[in-house]
Protein backbone atom coordinates (compact mmCIF):
# COMPACT_ATOMS: atom_id res chain seq x y z
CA UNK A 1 19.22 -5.37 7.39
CA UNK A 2 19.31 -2.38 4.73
CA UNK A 3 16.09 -1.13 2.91
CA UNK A 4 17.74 0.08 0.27
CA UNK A 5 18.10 -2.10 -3.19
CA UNK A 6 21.48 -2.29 -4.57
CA UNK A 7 21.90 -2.53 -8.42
CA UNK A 8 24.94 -3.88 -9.82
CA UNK A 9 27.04 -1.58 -12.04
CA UNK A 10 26.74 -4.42 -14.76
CA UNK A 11 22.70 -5.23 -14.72
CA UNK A 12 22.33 -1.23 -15.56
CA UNK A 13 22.21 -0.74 -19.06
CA UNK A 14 21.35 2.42 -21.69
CA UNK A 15 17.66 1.00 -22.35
CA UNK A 16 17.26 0.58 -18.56
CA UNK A 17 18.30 4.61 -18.59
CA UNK A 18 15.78 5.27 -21.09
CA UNK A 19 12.92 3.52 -19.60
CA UNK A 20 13.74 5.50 -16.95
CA UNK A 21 14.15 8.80 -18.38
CA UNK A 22 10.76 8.10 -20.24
CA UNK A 23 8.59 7.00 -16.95
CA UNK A 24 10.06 10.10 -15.44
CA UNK A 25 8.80 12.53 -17.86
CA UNK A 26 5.53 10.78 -17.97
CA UNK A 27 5.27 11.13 -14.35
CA UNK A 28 5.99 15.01 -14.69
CA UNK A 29 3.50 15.67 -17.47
CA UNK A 30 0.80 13.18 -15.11
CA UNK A 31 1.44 16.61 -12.07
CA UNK A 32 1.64 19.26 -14.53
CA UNK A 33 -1.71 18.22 -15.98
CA UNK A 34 -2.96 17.47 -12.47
CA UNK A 35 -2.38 20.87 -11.35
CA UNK A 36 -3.82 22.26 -14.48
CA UNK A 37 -6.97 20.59 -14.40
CA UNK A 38 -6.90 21.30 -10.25
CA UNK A 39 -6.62 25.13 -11.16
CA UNK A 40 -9.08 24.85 -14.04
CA UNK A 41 -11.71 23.28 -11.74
CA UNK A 42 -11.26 25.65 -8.60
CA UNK A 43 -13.45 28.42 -9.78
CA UNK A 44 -16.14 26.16 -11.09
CA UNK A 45 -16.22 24.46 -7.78
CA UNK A 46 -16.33 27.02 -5.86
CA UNK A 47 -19.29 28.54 -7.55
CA UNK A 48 -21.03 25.36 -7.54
CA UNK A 49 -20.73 25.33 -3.94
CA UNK A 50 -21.58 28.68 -2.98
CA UNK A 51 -24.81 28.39 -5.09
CA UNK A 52 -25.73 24.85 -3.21
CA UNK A 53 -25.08 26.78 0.30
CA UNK A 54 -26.90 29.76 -0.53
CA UNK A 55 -29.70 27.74 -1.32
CA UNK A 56 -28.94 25.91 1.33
CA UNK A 57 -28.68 27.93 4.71
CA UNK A 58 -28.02 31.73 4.10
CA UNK A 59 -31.30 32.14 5.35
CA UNK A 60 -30.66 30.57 8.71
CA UNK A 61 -26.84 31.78 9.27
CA UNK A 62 -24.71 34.57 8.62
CA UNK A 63 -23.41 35.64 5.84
CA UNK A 64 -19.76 34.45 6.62
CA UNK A 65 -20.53 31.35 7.83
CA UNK A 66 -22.57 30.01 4.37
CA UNK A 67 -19.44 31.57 1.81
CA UNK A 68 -16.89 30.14 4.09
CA UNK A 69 -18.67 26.85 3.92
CA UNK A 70 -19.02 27.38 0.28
CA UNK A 71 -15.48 28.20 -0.54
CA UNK A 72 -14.04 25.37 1.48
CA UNK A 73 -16.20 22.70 0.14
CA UNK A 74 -15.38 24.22 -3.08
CA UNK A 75 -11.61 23.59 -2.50
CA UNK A 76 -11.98 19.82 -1.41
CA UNK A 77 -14.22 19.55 -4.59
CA UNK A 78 -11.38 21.20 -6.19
CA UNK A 79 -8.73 19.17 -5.12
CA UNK A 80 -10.90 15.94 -5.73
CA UNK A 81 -12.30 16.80 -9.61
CA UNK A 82 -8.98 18.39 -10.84
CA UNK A 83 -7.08 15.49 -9.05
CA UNK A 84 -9.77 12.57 -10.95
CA UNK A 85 -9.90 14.87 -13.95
CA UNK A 86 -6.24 15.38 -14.91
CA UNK A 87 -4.87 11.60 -13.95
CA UNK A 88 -8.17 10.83 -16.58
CA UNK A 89 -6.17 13.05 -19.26
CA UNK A 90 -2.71 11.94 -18.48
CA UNK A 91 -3.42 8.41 -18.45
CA UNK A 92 -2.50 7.64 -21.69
CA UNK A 93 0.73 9.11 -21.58
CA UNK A 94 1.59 5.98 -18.73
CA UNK A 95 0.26 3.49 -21.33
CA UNK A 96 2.33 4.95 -23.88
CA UNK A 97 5.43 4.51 -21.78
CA UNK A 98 4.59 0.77 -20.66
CA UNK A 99 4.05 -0.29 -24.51
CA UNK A 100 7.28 1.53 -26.00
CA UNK A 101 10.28 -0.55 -26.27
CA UNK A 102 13.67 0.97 -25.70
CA UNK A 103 16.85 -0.76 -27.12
């Protein structure tokens, strides 16, 4: 038993290539903006973050040990914002390719 689909030669046809062509670039601009909005958000969180932890426990720890908190927490809120931000943004750039008709 195969797990891979096979598409006859026949069924394939030029609006078939275009839908394809047009999710694909929609999927593109979707991790470009990602990453942009990722990016965008890093140095925000990161402040954020670092003020909360200072705040928090620089005066119980060392110096080291409330910034590295502060930066990492800043990455995974980061990673999570830019990530929830950007597929926000791109979203209707999907839509757009599920309502256009090709052919």
């Amino acid at each position: 038993m195969s797990t891979e689909v096979a598409v006859p030669e026949s069924t394939r046809s030029a609006r078939f290539e275009d839908s394809l062509a047009a999710e694909q670039a929609a999927e593109r601009s979707l991790f470009v903006t990602i990453a942009t909005m990722v990016v965008i958000s890093l140095p925000i969180m990161i402040g954020i973050f670092l003020l909360i932890t200072l705040l928090a426990i620089s005066d119980k720890t060392e110096w080291y040990v409330w910034i590295g908190m502060g930066v990492g927490l800043g990455v995974i809120g980061a990673m999570l914002l830019g990530s929830l931000a950007g597929a926000t943004m791109a979203a209707h750039r999907l839509d757009a390719v599920d309502r256009a008709t090709y052919g």
